[in-house]
Protein backbone atom coordinates (compact mmCIF):
# COMPACT_ATOMS: atom_id res chain seq x y z
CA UNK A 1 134.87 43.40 173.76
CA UNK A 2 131.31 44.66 173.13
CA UNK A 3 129.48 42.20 170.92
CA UNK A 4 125.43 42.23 169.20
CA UNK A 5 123.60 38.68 168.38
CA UNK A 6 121.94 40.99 165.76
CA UNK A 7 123.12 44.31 163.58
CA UNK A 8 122.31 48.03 165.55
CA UNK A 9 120.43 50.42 163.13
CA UNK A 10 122.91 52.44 161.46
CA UNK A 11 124.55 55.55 162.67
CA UNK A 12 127.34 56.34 160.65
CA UNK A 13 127.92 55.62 156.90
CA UNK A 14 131.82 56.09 157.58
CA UNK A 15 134.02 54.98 159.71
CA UNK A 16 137.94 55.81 159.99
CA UNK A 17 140.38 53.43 161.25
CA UNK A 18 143.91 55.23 161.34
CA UNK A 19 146.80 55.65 164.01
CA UNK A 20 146.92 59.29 165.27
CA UNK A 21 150.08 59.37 165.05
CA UNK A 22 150.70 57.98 161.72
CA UNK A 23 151.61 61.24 159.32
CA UNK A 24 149.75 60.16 156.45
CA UNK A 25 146.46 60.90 158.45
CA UNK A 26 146.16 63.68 156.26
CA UNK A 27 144.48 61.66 153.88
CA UNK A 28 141.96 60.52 155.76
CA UNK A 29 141.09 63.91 157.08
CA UNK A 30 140.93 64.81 153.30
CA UNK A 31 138.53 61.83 152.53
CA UNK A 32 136.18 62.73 155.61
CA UNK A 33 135.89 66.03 154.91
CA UNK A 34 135.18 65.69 151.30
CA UNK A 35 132.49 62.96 152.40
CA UNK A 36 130.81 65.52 154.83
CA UNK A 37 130.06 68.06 152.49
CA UNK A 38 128.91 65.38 149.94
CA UNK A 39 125.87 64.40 152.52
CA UNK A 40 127.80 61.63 153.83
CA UNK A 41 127.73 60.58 158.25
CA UNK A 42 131.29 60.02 159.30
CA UNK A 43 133.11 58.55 162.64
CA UNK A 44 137.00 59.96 162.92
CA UNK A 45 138.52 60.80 165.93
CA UNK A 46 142.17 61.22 167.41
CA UNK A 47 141.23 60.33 171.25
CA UNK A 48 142.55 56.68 170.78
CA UNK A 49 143.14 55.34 174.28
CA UNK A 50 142.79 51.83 175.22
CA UNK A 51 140.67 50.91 178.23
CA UNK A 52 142.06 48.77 180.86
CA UNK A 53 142.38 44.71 179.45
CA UNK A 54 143.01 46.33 175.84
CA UNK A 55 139.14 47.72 175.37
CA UNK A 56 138.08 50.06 173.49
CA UNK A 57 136.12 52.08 174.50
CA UNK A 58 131.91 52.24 174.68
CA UNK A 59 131.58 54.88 172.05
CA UNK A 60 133.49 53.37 169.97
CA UNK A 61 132.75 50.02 169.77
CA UNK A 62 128.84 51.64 169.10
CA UNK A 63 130.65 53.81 166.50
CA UNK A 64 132.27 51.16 164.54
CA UNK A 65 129.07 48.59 164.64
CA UNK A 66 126.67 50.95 163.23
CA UNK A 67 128.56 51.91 160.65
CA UNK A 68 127.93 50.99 156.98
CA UNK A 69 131.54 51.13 155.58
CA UNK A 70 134.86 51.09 157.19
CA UNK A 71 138.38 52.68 155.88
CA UNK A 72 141.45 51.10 157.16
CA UNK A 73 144.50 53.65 156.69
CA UNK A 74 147.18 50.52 156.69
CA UNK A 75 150.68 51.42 157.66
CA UNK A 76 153.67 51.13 159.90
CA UNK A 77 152.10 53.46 162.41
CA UNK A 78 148.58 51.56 162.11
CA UNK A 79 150.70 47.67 163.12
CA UNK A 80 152.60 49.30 165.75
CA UNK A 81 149.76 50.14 167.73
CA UNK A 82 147.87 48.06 169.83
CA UNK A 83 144.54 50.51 169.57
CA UNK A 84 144.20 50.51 165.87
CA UNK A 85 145.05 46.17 165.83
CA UNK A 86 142.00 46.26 168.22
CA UNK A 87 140.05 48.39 165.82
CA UNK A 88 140.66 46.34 162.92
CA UNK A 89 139.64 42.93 164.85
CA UNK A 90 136.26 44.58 165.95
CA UNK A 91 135.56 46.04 162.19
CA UNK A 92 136.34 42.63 160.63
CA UNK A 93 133.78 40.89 163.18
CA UNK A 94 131.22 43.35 161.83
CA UNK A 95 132.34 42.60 158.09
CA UNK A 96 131.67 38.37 158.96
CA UNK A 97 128.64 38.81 160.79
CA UNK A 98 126.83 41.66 159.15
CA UNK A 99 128.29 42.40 156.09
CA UNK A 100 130.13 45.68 156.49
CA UNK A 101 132.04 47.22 153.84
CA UNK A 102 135.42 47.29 154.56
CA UNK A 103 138.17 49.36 152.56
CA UNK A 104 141.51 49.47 152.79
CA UNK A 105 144.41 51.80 152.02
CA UNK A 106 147.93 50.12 151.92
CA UNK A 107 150.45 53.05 152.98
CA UNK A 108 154.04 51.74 151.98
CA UNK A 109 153.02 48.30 152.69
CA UNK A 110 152.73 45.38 150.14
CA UNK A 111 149.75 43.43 150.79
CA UNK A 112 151.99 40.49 150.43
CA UNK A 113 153.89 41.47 153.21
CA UNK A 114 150.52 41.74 155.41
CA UNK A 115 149.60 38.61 154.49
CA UNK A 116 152.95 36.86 155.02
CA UNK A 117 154.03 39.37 157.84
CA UNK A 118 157.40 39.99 156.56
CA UNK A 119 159.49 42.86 155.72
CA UNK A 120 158.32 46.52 156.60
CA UNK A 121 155.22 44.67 158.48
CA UNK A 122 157.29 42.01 160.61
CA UNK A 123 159.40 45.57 161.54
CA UNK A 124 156.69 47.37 162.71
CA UNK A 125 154.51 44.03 164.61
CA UNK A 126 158.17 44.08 166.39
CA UNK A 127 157.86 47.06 168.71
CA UNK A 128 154.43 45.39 169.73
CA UNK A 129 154.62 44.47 173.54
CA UNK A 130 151.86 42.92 173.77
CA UNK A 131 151.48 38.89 173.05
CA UNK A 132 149.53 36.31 173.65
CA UNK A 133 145.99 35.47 172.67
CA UNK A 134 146.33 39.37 171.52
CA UNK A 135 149.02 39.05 169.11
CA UNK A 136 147.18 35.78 167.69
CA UNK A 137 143.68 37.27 166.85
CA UNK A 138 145.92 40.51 165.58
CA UNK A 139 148.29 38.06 163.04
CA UNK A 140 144.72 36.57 161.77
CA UNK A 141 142.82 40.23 161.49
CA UNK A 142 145.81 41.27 159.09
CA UNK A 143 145.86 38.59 157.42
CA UNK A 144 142.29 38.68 156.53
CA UNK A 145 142.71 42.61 155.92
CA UNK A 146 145.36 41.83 153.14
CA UNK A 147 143.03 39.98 151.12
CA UNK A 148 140.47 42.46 150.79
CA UNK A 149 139.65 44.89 147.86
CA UNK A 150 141.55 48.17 148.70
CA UNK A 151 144.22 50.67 147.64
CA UNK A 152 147.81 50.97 147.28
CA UNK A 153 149.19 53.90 147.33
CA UNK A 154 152.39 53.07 146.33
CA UNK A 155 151.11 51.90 143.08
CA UNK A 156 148.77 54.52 142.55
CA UNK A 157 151.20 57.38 142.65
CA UNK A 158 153.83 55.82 140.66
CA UNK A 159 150.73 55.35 137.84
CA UNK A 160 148.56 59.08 138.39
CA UNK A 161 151.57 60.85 140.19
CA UNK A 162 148.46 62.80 142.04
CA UNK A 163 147.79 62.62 146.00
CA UNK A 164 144.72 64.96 145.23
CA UNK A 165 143.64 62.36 142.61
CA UNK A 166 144.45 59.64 144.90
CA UNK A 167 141.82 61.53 147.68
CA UNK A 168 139.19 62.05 145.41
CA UNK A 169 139.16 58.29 143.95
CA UNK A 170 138.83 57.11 147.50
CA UNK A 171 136.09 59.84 148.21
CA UNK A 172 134.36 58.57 144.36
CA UNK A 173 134.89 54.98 145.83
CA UNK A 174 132.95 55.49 148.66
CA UNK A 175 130.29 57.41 147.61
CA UNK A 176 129.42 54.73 145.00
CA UNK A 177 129.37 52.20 147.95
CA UNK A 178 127.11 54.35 150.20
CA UNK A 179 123.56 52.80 150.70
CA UNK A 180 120.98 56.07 151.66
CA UNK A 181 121.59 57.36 155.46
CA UNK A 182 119.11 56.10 157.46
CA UNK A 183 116.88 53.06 155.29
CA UNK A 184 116.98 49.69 154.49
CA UNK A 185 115.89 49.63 150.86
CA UNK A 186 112.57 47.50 151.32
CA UNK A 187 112.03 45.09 148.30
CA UNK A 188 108.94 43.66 149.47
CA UNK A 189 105.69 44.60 147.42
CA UNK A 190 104.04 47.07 148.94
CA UNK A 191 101.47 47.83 145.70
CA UNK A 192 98.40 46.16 147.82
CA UNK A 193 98.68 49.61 150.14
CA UNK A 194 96.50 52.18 148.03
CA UNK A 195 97.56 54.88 150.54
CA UNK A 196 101.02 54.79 149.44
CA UNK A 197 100.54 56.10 145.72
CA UNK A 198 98.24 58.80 147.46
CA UNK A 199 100.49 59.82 150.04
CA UNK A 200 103.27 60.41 147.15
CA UNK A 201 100.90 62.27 144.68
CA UNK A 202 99.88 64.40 147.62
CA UNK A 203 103.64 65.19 148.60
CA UNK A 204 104.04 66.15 145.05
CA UNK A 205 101.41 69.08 144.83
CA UNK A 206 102.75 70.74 147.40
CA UNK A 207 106.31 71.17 146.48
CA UNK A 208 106.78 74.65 148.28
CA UNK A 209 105.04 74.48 151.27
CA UNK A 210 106.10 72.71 154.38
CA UNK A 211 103.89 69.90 154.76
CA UNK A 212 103.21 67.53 157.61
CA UNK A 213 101.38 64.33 156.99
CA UNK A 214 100.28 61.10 158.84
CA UNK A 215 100.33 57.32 158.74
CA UNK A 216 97.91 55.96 160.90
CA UNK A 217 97.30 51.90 161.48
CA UNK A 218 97.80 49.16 164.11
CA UNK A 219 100.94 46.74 164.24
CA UNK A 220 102.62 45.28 161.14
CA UNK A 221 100.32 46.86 158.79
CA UNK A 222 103.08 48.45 156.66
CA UNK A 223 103.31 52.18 158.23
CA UNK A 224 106.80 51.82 158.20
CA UNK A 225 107.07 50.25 155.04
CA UNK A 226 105.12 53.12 153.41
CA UNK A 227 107.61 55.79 154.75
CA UNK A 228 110.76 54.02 154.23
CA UNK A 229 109.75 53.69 150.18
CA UNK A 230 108.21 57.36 150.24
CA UNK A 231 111.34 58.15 151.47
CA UNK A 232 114.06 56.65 149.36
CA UNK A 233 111.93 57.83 146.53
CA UNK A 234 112.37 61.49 147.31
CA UNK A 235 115.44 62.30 149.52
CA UNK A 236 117.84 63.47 147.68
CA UNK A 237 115.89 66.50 146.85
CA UNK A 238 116.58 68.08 150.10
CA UNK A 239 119.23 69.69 151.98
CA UNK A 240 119.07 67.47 154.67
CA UNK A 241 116.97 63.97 155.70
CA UNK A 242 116.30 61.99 158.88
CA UNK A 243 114.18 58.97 159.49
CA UNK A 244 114.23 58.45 163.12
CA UNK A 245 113.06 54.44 164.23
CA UNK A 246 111.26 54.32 167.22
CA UNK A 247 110.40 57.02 168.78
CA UNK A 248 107.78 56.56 171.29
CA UNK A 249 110.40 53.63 172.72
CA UNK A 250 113.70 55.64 172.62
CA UNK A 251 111.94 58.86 174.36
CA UNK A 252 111.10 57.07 177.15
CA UNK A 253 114.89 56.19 178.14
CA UNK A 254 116.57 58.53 180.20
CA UNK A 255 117.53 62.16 178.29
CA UNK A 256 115.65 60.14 175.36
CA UNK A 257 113.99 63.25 173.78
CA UNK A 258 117.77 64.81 174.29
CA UNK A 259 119.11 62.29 172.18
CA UNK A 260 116.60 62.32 169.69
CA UNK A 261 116.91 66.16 168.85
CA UNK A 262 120.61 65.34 168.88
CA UNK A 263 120.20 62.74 166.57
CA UNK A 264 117.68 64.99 164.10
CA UNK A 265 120.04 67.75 164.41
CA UNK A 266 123.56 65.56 163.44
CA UNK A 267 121.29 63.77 160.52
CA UNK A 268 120.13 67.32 159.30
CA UNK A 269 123.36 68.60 159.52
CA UNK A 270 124.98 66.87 157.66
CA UNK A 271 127.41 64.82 160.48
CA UNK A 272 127.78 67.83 162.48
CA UNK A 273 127.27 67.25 166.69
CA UNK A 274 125.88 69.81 168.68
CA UNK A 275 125.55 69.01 172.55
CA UNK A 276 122.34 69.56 173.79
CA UNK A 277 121.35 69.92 177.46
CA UNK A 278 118.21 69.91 177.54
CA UNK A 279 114.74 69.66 175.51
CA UNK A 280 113.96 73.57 175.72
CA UNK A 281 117.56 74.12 173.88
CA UNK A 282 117.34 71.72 171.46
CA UNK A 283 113.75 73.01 170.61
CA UNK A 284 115.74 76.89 170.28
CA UNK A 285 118.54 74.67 167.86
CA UNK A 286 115.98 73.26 165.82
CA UNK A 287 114.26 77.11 165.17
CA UNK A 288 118.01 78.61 165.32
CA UNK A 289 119.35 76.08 162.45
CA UNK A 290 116.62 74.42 159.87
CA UNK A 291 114.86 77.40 159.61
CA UNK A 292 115.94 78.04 156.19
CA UNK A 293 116.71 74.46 155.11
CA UNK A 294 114.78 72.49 153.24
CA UNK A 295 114.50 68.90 155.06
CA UNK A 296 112.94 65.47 155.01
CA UNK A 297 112.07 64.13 158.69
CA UNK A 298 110.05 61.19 159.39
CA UNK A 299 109.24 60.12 163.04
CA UNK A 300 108.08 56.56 163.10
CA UNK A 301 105.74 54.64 166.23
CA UNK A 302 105.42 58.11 167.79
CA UNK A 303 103.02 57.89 170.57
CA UNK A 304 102.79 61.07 172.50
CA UNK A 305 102.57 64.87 171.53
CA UNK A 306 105.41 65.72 173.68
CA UNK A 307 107.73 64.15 170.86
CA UNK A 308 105.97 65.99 168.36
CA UNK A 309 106.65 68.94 169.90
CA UNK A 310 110.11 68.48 171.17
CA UNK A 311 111.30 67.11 167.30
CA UNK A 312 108.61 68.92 164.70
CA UNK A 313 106.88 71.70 167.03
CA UNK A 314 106.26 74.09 164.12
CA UNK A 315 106.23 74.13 160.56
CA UNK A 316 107.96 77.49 160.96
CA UNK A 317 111.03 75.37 162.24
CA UNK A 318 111.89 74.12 158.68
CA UNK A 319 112.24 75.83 155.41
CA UNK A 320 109.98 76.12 152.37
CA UNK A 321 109.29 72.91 150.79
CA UNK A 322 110.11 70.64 153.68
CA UNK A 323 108.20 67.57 154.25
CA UNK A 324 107.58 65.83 157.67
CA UNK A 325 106.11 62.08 157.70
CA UNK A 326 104.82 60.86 161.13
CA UNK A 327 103.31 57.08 161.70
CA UNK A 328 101.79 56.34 165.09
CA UNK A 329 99.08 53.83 165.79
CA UNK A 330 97.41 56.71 167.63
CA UNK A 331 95.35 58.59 165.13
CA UNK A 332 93.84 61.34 167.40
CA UNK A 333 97.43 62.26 168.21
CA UNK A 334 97.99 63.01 164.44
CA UNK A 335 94.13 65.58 164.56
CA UNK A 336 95.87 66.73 167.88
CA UNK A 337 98.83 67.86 165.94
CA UNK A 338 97.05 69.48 162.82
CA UNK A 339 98.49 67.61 160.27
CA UNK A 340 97.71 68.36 156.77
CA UNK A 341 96.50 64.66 155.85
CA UNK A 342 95.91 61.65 157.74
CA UNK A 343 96.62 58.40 155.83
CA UNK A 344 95.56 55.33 157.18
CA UNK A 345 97.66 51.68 156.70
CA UNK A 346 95.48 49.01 155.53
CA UNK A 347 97.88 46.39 154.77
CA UNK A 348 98.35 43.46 155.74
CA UNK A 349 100.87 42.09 158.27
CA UNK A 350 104.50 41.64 156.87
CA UNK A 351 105.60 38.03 157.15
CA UNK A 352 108.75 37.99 159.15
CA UNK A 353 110.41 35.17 157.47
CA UNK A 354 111.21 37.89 154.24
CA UNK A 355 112.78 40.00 156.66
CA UNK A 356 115.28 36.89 157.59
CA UNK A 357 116.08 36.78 153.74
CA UNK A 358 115.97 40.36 152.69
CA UNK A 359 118.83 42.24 154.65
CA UNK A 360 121.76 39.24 153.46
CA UNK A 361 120.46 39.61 149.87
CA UNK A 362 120.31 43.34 150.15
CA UNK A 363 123.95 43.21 151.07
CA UNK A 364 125.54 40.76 148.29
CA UNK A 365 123.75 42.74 145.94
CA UNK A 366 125.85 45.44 147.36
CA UNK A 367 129.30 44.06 147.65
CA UNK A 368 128.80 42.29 143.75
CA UNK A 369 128.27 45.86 142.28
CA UNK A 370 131.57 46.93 144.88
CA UNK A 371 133.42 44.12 143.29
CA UNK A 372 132.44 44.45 139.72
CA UNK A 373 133.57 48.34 139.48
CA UNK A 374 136.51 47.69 141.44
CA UNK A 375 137.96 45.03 139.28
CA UNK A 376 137.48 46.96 136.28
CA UNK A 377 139.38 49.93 138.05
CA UNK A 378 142.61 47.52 138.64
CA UNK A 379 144.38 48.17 135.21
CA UNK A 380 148.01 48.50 137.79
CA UNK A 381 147.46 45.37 139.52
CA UNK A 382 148.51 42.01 138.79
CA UNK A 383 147.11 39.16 137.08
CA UNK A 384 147.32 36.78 140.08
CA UNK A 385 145.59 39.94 142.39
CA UNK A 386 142.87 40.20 139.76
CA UNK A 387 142.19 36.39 139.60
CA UNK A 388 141.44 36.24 142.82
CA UNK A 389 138.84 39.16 142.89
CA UNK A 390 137.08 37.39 140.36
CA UNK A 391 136.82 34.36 142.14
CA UNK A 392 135.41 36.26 144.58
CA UNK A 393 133.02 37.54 142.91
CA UNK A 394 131.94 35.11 140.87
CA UNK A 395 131.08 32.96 144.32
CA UNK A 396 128.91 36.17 145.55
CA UNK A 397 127.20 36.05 142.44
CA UNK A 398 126.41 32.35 142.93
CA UNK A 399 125.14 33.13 146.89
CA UNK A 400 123.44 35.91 145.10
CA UNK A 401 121.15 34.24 142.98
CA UNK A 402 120.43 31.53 145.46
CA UNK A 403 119.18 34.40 147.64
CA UNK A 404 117.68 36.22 144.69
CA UNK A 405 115.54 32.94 144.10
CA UNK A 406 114.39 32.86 147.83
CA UNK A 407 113.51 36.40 147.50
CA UNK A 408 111.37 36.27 144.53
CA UNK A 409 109.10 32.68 145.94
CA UNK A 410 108.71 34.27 149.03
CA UNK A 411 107.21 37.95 147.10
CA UNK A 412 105.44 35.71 144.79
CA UNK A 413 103.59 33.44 147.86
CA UNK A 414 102.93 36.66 149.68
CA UNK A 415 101.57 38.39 146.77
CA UNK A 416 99.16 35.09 146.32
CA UNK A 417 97.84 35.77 149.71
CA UNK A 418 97.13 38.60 148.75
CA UNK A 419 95.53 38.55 146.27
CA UNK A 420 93.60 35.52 147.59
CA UNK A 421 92.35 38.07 150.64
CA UNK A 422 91.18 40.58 148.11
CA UNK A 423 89.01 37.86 146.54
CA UNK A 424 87.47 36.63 150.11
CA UNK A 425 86.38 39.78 150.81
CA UNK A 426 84.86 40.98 147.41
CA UNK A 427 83.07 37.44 147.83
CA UNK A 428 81.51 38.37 150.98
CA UNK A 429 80.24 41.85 149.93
């Protein structure tokens, strides 16, 4: 199976695990779509066909590791089949190594059961054919998947006596768990920058025109930084958003520009996939589709007009009040392309040791608030199931603060250094 040392940027803030032929499906085709129209990236697909030695398939596997959350639809038809037991072993890996959010639904199953694989569960496991090393890293995935936060629908019903209800708590659930498509929310102080309070002031004034602006500066001087925060600031006032990584480096691969106007296209879109063949149709697409949407794009480390062209060739593209962000460390590429202001980076490097810290702290934060609301949501569960949440929580909270104290020494030494630089240099003026 397909395995990362590190986490892929994310593609996907969804990602359904269900048996195709399980006919409770329904309500994860329910869930998706309500996600989709609520701005939300989703993975669900019925083409579930193991690869010879039990893989799954490329696509997949890329599917399921750069995704943000996970939905397990947990039934009979889901522990019968050796696909979906494959699934779940490659989503928990991701939950253990990189902290993906994992929800369950338990469909006529008793997490009890799961965990004890008895009953209903040691029926189903029973028309499995497959044994081995398979059916020992499939007993410990289910095991592990009965302990975690989730829903029973059994319960639910008997309480609310809704399946719509039932849908749209799920959909709620989710959408309070989503982290913004496309960024990392960056903690570190970026105040030092003066360019950034500019470059939002400026963004500001023209609220109904569509505006292009650049972010010019060498290596690890905070471009990126600037755009991410500009970003998450302001991107839920448009119809659609994209902040594409890398683009200089992923153009160069082969059908890179392809991709990429795939890519802007699918984030625009709101999850929808258009094949493109080549970079003259996707360029017709782009005119064809956003020309009366209002969007947020921002291309970071471009480094040759072709991309320009190929992903932002016009400001007639896009509709009124859209807002395009480009950083290169090419400036005359950025006069080339007539933006409408040229910012220029002047911080300094970022020290790579907060990154180490940032992205595990970033994600306990996330799973304590999961936690916190869930637990307070569990009025039909028992006092034994709630117990245990708590002392779950209450040892993320502990990790938490150990983290949140690493976080704040390192901010407060590189703020010193700072500040110390500002002083050297006033002194030598």
């Amino acid at each position: 199976m397909g395995d990362y040392s590190s986490p892929p940027g994310p593609e996907f803030d969804v990602y359904f695990s269900f048996s195709r032929e399980d006919p409770q499906k329904y309500i994860t085709e329910f869930t998706n779509k309500s996600l989709i129209i609520g701005g939300i990236r989703t993975f669900r697909d019925e083409n579930q066909v193991l690869q010879r030695g039990l893989q799954l398939e490329k696509q997949r596997r890329e599917a399921i590791q750069t995704s943000r959350i996970a939905i397990l639809l947990l039934s009979q038809e889901y522990l019968s089949s050796d696909f979906c037991l494959e699934e779940l072993v490659l989503i928990l890996r991701c939950r253990e190594r990189w902290g993906m959010i994992v929800v369950p639904i338990f469909y006529d199953l008793n997490p009890s059961d799961l965990r004890k694989l008895r009953g209903p569960v040691s029926t189903a496991l029973s028309r499995q054919t497959v044994g081995g090393c398979w059916w020992k890293r499939w007993k410990f995935a289910l095991q592990e998947a009965s302990d975690l936060c989730g829903w029973d629908h059994t319960t639910y019903i008997d309480i609310f006596k809704s399946e719509s209800k039932f849908v749209g708590d799920i959909t709620q659930d989710i959408r309070d768990k989503r982290i913004p498509s496309n960024l990392k929310i960056s903690i570190y102080p970026i105040r030092y920058d003066a360019c950034y309070e500019y470059l939002n002031l400026f963004l500001q004034m023209g609220s109904n025109e569509v505006l292009v602006v650049g972010i010019g500066g060498q290596n690890k001087m905070g471009k990126t930084i600037i755009a991410k925060s500009v970003y998450d600031g302001i991107f839920e006032a448009f119809d659609g958003c994209s902040f594409l990584r890398g683009v200089g480096q992923k153009s160069r691969k082969p059908n890179g520009l392809v991709h990429l106007q795939e890519k802007l296209l699918s984030d625009l879109l709101l999850g929808e996939r258009i094949n493109i063949t080549s970079v003259t149709k996707g360029v017709n697409v782009l005119k064809e589709r956003l020309s009366c949407k209002k969007v947020l794009i921002v291309l970071d480390d471009v480094d040759n007009l072709d991309q320009l062209y190929a992903l932002v060739g016009s400001r007639k593209w896009f509709g009124l009040g859209s807002k395009i962000i480009i950083t290169t460390k090419i400036l005359s590429l950025l006069y080339f392309y007539k933006v409408d202001q040229v910012f220029e980076a002047q911080g300094l490097p970022l020290p790579v040791y907060i990154q180490e810290i940032l992205e595990p702290y970033q994600q306990s934060c996330h799973r304590i608030a999961g936690l916190k609301g869930y637990i307070q949501s569990l009025c039909y569960m028992t006092n034994d199931r709630v117990k245990l949440l708590e002392d779950q929580l209450r040892r993320e909270c502990n990790t938490n603060a150990i983290q949140a104290q690493k976080v704040c020494e390192l901010n407060l030494a590189q703020e010193a250094k700072v500040g110390y630089s500002d002083e050297l240099v006033s002194t030598m003026k």
